[in-house]
N, C-alpha and C. Protein backbone atom coordinates (compact mmCIF):
# COMPACT_ATOMS: atom_id res chain seq x y z
N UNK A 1 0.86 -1.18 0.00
CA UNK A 1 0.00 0.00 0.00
C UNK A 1 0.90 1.24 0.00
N UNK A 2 0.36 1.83 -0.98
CA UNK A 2 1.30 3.51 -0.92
C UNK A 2 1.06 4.75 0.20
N UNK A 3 1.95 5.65 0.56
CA UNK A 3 1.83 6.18 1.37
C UNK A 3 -0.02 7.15 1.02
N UNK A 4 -0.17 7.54 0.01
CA UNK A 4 -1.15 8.33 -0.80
C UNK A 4 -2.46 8.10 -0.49
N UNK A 5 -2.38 6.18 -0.91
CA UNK A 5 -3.85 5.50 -0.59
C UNK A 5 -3.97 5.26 0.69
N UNK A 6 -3.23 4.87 1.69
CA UNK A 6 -2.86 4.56 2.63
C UNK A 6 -3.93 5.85 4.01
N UNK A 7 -3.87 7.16 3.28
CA UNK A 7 -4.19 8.56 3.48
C UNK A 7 -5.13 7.89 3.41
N UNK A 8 -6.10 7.67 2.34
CA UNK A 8 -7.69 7.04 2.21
C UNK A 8 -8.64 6.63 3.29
N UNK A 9 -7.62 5.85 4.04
CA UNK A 9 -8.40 5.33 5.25
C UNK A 9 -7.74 5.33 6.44
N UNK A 10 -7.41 6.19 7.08
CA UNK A 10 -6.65 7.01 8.16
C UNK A 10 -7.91 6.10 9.02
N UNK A 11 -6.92 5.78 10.29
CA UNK A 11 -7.93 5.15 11.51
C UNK A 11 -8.41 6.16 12.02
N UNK A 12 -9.38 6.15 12.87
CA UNK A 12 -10.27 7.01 14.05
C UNK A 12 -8.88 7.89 14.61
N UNK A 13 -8.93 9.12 14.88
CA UNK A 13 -8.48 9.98 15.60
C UNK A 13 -8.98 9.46 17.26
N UNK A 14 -7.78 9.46 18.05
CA UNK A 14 -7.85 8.89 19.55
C UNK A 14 -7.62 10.08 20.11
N UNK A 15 -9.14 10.84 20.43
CA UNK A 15 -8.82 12.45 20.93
C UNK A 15 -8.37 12.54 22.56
N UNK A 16 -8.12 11.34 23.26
CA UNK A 16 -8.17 11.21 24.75
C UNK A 16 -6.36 12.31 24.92
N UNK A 17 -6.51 13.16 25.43
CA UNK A 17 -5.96 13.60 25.96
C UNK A 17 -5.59 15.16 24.47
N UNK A 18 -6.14 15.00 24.32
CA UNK A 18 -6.10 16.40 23.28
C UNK A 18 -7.00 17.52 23.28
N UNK A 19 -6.10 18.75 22.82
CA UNK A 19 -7.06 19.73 23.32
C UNK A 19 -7.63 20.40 22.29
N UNK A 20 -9.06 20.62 22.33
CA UNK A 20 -10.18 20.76 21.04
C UNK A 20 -8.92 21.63 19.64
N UNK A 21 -8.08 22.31 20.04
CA UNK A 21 -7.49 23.18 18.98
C UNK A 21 -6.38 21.80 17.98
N UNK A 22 -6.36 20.99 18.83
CA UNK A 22 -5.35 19.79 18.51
C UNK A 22 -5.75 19.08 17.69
N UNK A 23 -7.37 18.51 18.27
CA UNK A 23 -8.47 17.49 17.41
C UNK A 23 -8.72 18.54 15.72
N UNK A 24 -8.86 19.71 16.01
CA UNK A 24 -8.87 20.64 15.27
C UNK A 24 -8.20 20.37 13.96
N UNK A 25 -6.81 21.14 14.23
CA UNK A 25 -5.67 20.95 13.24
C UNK A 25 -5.30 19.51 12.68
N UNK A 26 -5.44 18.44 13.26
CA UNK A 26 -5.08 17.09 13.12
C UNK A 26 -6.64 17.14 12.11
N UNK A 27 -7.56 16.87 12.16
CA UNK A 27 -8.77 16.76 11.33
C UNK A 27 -8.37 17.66 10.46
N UNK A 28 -8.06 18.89 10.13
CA UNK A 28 -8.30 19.25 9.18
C UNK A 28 -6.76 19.02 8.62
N UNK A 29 -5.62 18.73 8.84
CA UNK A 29 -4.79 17.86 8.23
C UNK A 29 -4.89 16.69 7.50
N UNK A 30 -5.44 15.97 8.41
CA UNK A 30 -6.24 14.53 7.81
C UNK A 30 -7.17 14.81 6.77
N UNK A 31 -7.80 15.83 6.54
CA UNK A 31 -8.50 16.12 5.38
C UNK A 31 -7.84 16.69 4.40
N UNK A 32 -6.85 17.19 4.39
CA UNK A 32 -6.09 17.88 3.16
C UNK A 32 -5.68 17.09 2.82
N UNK A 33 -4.66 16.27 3.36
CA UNK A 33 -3.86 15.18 3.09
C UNK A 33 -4.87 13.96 2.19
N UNK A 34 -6.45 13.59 2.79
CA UNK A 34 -6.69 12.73 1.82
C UNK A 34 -7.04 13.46 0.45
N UNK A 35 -7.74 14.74 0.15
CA UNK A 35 -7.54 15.47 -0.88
C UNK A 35 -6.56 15.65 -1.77
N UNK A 36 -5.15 14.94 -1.51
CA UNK A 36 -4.56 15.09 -2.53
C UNK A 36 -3.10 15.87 -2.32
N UNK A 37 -3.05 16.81 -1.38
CA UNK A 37 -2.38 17.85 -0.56
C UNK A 37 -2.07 17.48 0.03
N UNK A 38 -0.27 17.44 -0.77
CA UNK A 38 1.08 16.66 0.58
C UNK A 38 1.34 17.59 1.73
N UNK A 39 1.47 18.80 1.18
CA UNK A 39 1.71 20.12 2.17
C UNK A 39 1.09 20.59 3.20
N UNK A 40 0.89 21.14 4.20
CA UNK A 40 -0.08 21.75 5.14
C UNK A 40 0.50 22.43 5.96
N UNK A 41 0.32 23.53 6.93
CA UNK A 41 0.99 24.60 7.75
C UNK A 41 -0.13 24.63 8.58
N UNK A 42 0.02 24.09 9.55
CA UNK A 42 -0.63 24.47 11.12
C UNK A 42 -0.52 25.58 11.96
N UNK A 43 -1.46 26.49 11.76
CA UNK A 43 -1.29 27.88 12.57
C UNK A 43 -1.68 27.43 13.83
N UNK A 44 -1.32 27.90 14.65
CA UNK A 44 -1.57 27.44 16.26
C UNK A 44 -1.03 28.56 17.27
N UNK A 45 -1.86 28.95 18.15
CA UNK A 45 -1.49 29.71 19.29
C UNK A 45 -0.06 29.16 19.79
N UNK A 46 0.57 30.08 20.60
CA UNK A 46 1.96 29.72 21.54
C UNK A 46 1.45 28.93 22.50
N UNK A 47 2.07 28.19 22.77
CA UNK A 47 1.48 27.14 24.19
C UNK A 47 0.64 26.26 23.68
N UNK A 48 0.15 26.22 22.30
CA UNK A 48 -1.17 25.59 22.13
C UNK A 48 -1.25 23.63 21.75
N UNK A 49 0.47 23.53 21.53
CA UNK A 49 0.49 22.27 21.49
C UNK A 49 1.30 21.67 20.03
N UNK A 50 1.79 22.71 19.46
CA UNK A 50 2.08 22.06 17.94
C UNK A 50 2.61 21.37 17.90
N UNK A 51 3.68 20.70 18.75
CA UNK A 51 4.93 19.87 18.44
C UNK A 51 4.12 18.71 18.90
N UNK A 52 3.22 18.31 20.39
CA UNK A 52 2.63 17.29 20.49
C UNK A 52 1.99 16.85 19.44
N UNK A 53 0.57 17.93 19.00
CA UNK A 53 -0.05 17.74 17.85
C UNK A 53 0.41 16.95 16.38
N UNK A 54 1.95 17.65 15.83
CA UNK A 54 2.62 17.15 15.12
C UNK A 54 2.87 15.34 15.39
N UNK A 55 3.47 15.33 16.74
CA UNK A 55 4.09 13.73 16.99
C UNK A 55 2.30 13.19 17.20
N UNK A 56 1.64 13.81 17.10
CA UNK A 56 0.09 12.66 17.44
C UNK A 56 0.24 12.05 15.88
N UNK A 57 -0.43 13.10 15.43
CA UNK A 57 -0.57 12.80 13.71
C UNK A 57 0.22 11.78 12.94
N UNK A 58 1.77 12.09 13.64
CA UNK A 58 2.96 11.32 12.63
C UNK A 58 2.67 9.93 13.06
N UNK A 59 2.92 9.91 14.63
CA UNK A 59 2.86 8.51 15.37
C UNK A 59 1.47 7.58 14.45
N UNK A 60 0.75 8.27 14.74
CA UNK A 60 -0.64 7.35 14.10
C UNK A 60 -0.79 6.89 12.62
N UNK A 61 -0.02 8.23 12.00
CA UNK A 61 -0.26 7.91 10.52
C UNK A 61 1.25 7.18 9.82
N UNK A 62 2.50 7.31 9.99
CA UNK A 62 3.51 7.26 9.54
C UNK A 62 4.21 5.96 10.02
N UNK A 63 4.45 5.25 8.52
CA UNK A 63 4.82 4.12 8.83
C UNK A 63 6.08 3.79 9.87
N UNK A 64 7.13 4.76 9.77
CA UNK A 64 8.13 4.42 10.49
C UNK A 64 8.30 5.83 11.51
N UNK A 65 8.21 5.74 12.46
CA UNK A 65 7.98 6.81 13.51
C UNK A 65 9.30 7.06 13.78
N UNK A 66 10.49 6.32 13.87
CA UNK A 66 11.63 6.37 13.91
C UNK A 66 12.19 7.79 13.27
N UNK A 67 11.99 7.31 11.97
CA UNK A 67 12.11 9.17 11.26
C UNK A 67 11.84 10.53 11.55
N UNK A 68 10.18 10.39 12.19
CA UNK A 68 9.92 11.27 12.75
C UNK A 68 10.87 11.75 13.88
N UNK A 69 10.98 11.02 14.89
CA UNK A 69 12.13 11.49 16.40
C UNK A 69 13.08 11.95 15.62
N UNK A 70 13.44 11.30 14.19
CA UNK A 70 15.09 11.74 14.28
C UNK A 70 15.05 13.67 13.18
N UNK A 71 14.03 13.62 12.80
CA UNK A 71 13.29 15.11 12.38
C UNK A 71 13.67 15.91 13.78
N UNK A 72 12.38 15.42 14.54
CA UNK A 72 12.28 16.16 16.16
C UNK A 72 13.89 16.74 16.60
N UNK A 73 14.40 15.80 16.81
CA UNK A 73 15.75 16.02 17.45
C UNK A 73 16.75 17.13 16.37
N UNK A 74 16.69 17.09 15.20
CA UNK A 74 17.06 17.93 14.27
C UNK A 74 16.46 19.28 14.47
N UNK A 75 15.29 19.22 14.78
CA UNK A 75 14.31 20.61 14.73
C UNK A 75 14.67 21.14 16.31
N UNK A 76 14.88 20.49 17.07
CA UNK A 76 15.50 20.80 18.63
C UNK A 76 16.44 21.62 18.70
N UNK A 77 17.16 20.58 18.22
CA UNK A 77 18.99 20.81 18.06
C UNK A 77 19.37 22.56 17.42
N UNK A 78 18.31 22.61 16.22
CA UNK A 78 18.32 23.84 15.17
C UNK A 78 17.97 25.07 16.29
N UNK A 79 16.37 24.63 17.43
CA UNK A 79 16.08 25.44 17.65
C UNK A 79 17.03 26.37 19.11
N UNK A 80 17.90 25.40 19.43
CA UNK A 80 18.41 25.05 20.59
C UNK A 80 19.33 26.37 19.77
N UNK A 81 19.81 26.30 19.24
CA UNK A 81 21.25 26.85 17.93
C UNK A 81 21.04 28.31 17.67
N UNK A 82 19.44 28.53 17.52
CA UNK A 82 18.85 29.73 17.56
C UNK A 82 18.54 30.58 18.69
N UNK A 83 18.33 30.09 19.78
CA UNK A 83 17.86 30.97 20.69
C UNK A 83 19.40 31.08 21.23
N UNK A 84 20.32 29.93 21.66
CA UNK A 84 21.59 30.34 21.87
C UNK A 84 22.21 31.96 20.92
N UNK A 85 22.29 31.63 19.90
CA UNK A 85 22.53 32.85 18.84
C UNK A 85 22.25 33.93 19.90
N UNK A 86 20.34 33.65 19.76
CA UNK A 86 20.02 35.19 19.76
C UNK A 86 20.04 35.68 21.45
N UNK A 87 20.69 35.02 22.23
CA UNK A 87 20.89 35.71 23.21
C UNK A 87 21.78 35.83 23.69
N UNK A 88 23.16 35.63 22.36
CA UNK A 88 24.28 36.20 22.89
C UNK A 88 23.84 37.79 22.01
N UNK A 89 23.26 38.06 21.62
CA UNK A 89 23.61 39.20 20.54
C UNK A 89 22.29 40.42 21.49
């Protein structure tokens, strides 16, 4: 099964411990994505959860979750790199 069709029949969203803005963005991800639309940009309040939100979605939908952490830790590492920067300056 391809990653594409695969999109087709996404299991039930497991909203237990998510917060309505989460169920939110994840649904309407899950809907772009079966439309056809690899891309998507999650606007989300500060505090509001994106990075969980992100690892819900991946964990559930993505065959090898492994990839995902090793993204995460890249996107850490970057962000870690940035705020260092900007508070020496």
């Amino acid at each position: 099964m391809s990653l594409r069709s695969g999109l087709q029949t996404l299991p039930h969203l497991k909203t237990d411990g998510l917060r309505a803005c989460q169920i939110t963005a994840i649904t309407n991800l899950e809907t772009s994505l079966q439309r056809g639309k690899p891309r998507a940009l999650a606007q989300m309040a500060t505090g509001s959860g994106k990075t969980f939100t992100a690892i819900t979605e991946d964990l559930d939908n993505l065959p090898e979750p492994d990839v995902l952490m090793s993204e995460i830790m890249e996107n850490l590492e970057a962000a870690m790199e940035q705020f260092a920067a900007a508070s020496r300056a």
